[in-house]
C-alpha atoms as a PDB file:
ATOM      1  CA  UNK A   1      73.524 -43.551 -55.882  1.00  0.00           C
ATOM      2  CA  UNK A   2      75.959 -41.902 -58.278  1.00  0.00           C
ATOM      3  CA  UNK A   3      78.123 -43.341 -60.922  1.00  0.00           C
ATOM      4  CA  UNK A   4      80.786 -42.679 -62.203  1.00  0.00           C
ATOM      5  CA  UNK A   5      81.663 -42.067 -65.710  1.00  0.00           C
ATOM      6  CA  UNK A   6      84.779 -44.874 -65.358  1.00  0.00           C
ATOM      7  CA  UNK A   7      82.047 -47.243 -64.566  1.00  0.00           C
ATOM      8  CA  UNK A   8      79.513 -46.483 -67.258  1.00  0.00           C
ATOM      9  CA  UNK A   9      82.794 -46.890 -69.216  1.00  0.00           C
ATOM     10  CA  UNK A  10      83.483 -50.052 -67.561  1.00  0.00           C
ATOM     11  CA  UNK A  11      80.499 -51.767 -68.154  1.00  0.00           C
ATOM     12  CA  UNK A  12      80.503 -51.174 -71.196  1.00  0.00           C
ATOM     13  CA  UNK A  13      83.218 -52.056 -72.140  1.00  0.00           C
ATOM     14  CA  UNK A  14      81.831 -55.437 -70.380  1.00  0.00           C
ATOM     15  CA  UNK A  15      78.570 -55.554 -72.610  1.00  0.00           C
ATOM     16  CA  UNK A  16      80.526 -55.172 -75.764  1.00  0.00           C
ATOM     17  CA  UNK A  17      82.805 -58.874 -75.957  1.00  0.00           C
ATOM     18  CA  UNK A  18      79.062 -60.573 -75.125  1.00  0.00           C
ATOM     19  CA  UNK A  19      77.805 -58.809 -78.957  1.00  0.00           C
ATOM     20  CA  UNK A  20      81.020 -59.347 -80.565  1.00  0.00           C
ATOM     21  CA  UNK A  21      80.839 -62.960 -79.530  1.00  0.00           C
ATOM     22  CA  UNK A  22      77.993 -63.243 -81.968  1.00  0.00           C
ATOM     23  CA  UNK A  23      80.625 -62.330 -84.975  1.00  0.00           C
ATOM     24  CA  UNK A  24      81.321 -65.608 -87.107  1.00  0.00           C
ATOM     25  CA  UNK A  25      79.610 -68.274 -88.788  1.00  0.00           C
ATOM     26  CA  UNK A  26      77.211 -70.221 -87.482  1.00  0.00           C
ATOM     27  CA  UNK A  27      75.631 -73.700 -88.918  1.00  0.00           C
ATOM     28  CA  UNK A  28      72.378 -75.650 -87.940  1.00  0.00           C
ATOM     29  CA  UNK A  29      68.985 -76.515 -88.577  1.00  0.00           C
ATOM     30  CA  UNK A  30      65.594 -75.062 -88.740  1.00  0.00           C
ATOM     31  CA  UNK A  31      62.892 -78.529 -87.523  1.00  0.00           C
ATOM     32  CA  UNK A  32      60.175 -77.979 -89.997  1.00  0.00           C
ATOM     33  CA  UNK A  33      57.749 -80.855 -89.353  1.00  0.00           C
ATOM     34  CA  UNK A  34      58.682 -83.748 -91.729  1.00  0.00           C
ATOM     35  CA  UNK A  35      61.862 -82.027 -93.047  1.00  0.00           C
ATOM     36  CA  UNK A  36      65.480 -80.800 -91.488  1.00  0.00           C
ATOM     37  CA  UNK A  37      66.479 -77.326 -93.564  1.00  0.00           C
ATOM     38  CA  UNK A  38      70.075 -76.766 -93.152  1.00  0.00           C
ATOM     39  CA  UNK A  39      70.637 -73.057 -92.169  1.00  0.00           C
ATOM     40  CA  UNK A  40      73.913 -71.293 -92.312  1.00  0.00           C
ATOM     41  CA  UNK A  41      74.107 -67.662 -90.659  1.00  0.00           C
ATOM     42  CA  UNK A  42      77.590 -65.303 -90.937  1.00  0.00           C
ATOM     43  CA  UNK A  43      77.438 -62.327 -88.699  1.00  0.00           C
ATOM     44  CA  UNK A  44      80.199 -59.624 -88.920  1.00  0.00           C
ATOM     45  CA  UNK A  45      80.758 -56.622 -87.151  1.00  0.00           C
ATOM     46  CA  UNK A  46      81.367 -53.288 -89.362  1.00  0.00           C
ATOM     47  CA  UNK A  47      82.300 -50.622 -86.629  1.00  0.00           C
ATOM     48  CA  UNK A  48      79.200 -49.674 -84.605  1.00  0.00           C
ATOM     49  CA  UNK A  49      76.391 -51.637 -86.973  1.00  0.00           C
ATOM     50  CA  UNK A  50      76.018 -55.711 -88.366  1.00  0.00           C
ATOM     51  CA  UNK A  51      76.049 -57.443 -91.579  1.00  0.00           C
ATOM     52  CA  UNK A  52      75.011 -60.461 -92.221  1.00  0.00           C
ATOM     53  CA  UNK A  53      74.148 -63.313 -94.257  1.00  0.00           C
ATOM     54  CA  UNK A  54      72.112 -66.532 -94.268  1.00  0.00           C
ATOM     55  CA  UNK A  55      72.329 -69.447 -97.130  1.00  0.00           C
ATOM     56  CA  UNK A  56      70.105 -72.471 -96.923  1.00  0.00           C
ATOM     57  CA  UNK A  57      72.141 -75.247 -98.694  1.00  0.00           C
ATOM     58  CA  UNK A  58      69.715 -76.942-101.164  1.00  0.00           C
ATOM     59  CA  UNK A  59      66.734 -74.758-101.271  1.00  0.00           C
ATOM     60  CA  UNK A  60      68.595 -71.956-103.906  1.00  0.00           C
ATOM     61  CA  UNK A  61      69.684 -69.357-101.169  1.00  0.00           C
ATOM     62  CA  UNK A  62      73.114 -68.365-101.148  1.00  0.00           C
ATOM     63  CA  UNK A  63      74.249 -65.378 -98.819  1.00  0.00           C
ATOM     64  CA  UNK A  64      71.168 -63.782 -98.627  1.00  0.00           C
ATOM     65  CA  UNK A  65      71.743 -60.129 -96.672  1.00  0.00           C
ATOM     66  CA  UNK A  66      69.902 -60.262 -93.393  1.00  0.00           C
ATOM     67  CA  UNK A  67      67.997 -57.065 -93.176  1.00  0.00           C
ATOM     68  CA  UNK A  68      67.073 -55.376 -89.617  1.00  0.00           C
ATOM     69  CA  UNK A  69      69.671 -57.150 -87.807  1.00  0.00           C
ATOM     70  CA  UNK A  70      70.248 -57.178 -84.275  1.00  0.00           C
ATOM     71  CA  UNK A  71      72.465 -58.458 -82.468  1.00  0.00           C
ATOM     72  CA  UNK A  72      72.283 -57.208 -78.347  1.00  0.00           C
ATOM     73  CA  UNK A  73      74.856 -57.347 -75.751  1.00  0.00           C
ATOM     74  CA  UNK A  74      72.282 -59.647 -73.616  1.00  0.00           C
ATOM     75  CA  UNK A  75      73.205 -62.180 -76.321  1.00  0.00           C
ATOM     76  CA  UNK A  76      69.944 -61.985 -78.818  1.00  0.00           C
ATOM     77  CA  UNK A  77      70.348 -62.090 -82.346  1.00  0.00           C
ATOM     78  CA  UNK A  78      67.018 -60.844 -84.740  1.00  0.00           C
ATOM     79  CA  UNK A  79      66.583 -60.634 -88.344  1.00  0.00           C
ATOM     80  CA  UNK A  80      65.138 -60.729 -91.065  1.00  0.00           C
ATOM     81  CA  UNK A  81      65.054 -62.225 -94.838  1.00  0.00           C
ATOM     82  CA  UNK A  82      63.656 -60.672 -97.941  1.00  0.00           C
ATOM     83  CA  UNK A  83      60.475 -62.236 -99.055  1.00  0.00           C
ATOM     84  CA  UNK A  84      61.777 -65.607-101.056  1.00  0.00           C
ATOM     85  CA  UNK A  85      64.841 -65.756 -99.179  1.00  0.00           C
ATOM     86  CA  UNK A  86      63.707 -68.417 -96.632  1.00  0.00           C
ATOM     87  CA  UNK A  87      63.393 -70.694 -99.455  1.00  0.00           C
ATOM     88  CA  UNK A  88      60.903 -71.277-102.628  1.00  0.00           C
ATOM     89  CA  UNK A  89      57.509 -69.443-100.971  1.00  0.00           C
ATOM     90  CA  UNK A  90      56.063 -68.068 -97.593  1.00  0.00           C
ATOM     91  CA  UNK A  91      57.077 -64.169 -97.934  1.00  0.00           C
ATOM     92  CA  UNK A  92      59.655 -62.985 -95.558  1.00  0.00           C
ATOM     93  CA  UNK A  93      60.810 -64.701 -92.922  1.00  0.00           C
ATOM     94  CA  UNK A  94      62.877 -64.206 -89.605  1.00  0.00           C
ATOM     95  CA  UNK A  95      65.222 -65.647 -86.997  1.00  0.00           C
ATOM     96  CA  UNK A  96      64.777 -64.888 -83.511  1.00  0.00           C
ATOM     97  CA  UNK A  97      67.756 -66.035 -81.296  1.00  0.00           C
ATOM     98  CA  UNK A  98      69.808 -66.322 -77.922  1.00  0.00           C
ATOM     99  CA  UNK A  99      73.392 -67.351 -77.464  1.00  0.00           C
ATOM    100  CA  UNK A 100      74.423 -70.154 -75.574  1.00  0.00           C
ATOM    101  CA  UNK A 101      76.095 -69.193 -71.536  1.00  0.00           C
ATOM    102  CA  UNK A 102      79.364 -70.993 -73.315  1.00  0.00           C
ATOM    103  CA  UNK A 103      79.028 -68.838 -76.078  1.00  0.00           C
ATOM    104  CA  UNK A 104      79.336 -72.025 -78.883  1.00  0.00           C
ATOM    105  CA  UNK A 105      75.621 -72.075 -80.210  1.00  0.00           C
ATOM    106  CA  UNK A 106      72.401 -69.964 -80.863  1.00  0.00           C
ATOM    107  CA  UNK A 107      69.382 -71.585 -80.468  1.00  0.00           C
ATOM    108  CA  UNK A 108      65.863 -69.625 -81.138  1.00  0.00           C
ATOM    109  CA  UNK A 109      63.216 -70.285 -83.699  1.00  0.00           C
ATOM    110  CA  UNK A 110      62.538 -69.350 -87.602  1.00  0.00           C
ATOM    111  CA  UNK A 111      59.454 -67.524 -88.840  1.00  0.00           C
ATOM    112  CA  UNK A 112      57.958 -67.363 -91.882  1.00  0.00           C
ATOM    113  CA  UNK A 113      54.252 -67.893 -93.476  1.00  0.00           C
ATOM    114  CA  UNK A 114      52.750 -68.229 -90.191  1.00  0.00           C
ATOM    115  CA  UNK A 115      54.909 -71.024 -88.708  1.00  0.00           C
ATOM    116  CA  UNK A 116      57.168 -71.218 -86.795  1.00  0.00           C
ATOM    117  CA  UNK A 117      60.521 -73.967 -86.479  1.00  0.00           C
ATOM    118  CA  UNK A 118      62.844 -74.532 -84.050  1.00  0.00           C
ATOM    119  CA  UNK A 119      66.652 -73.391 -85.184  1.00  0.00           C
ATOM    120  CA  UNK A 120      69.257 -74.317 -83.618  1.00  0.00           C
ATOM    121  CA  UNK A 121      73.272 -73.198 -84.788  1.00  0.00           C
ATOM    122  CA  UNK A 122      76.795 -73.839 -83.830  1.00  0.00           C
ATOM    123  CA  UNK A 123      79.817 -71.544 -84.643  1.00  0.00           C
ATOM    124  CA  UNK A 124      81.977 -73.293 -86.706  1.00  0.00           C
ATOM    125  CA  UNK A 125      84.537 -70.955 -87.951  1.00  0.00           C
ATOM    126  CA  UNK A 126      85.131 -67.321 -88.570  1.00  0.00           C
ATOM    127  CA  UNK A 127      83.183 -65.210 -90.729  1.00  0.00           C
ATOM    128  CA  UNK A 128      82.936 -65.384 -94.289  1.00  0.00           C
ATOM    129  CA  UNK A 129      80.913 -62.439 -95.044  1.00  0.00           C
ATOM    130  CA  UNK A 130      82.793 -59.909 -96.007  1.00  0.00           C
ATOM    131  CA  UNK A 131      80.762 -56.059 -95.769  1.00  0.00           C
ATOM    132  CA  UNK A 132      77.468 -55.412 -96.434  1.00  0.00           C
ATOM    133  CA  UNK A 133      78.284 -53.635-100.098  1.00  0.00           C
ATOM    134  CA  UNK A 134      79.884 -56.633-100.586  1.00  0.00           C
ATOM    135  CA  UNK A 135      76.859 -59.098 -99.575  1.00  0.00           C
ATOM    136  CA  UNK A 136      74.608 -56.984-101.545  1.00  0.00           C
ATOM    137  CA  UNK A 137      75.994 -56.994-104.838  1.00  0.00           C
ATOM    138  CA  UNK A 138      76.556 -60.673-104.666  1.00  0.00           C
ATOM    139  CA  UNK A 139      72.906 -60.519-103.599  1.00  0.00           C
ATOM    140  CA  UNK A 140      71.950 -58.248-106.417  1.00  0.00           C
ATOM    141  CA  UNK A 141      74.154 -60.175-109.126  1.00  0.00           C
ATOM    142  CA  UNK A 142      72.405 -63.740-108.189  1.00  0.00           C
ATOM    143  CA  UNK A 143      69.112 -61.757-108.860  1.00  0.00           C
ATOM    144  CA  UNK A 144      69.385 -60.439-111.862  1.00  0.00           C
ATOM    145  CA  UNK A 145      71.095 -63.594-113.454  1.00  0.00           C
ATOM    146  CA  UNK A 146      68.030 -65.661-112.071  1.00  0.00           C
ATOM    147  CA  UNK A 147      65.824 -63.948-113.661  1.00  0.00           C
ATOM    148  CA  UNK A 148      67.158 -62.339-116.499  1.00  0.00           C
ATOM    149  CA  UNK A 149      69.912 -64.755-117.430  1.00  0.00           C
ATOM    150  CA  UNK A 150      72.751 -62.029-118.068  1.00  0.00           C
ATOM    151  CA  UNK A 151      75.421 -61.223-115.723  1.00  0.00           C
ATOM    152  CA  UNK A 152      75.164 -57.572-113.725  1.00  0.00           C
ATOM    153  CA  UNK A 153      77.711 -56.145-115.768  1.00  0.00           C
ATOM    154  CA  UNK A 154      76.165 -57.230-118.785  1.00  0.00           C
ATOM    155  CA  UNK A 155      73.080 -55.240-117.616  1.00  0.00           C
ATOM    156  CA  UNK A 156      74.620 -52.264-115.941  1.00  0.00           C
ATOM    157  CA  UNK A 157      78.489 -52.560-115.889  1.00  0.00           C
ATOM    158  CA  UNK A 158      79.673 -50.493-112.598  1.00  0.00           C
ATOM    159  CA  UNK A 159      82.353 -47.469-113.645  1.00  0.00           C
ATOM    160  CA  UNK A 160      86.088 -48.733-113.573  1.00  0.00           C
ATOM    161  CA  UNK A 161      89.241 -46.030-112.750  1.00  0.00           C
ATOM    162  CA  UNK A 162      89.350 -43.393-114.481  1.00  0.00           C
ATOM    163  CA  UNK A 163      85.830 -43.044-115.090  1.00  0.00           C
ATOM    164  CA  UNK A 164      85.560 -45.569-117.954  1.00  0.00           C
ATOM    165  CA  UNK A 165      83.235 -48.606-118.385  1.00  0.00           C
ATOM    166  CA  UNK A 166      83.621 -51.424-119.083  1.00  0.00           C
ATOM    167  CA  UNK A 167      81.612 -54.789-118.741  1.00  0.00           C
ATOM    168  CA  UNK A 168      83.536 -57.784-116.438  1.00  0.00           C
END
């Protein structure tokens, strides 16, 4: 059988709302026996490729960048956090999940030291990450005042206009 080019296009141009359905924030929880860890996930689409963040409100993690992120047209979303980022010990951990037929939740499972939780998240809003430069110097600035104390700029202040520097 032979197809046409205007239905490759087609069909893609199908696939593509299903992965930018995935663009937004999403809120939930991971089920770790004997304790409910609230997980919050922003995905954003920047032209062909994904940013994203995940914060776990009370365990110290605050827009974390997801790293190898995926996010398919069939509705799958994979990731992964930095060792540390999936809360105070376990080395790195990762979300594996599928969107919802209806499109309103993603429901998969977290990984990290061996075990494994269920996770399940509802969109609640648009996106608040904003690019991934963005998410990783907020990322690197939360790291270097944990554990040095000092602001970034303090440490390395970035070059303003004009070529001059000067600490913020």
């Amino acid at each position: 059988m032979k197809v046409s080019g205007s239905r490759v296009l087609a069909l893609a141009a199908l696939a593509l709302p299903l992965a930018q359905a995935a663009e937004g924030r999403w809120e939930g929880t991971a089920r770790v026996p004997g304790l409910v860890v609230p997980v919050v996930i922003d995905l954003a689409r920047e032209g062909a490729a994904w940013a994203g963040t995940a914060t776990l409100p009370g365990r110290g993690v605050a827009g974390a960048p997801l790293r190898a992120l995926e996010v398919g047209a069939d509705g799958t979303v994979r990731a992964t956090l930095a060792p540390g980022a999936g809360g105070a010990a376990g080395g790195e951990a990762s979300v594996e999940l599928r969107r919802s037929a209806d499109g309103r939740s993603l429901d998969g499972h977290w990984r990290q030291g061996g075990h494994v939780a269920p996770l399940a998240l509802a969109r609640t809003g648009a996106v608040e990450a904003v690019t991934c430069q963005a998410i990783l110097d907020e990322y690197v600035e939360k790291l270097v005042a944990t554990s040095t104390g000092l602001r970034r700029a303090e440490v390395a202040p970035a070059p303003q206009a004009g070529g001059a520097m000067k600490a913020a």
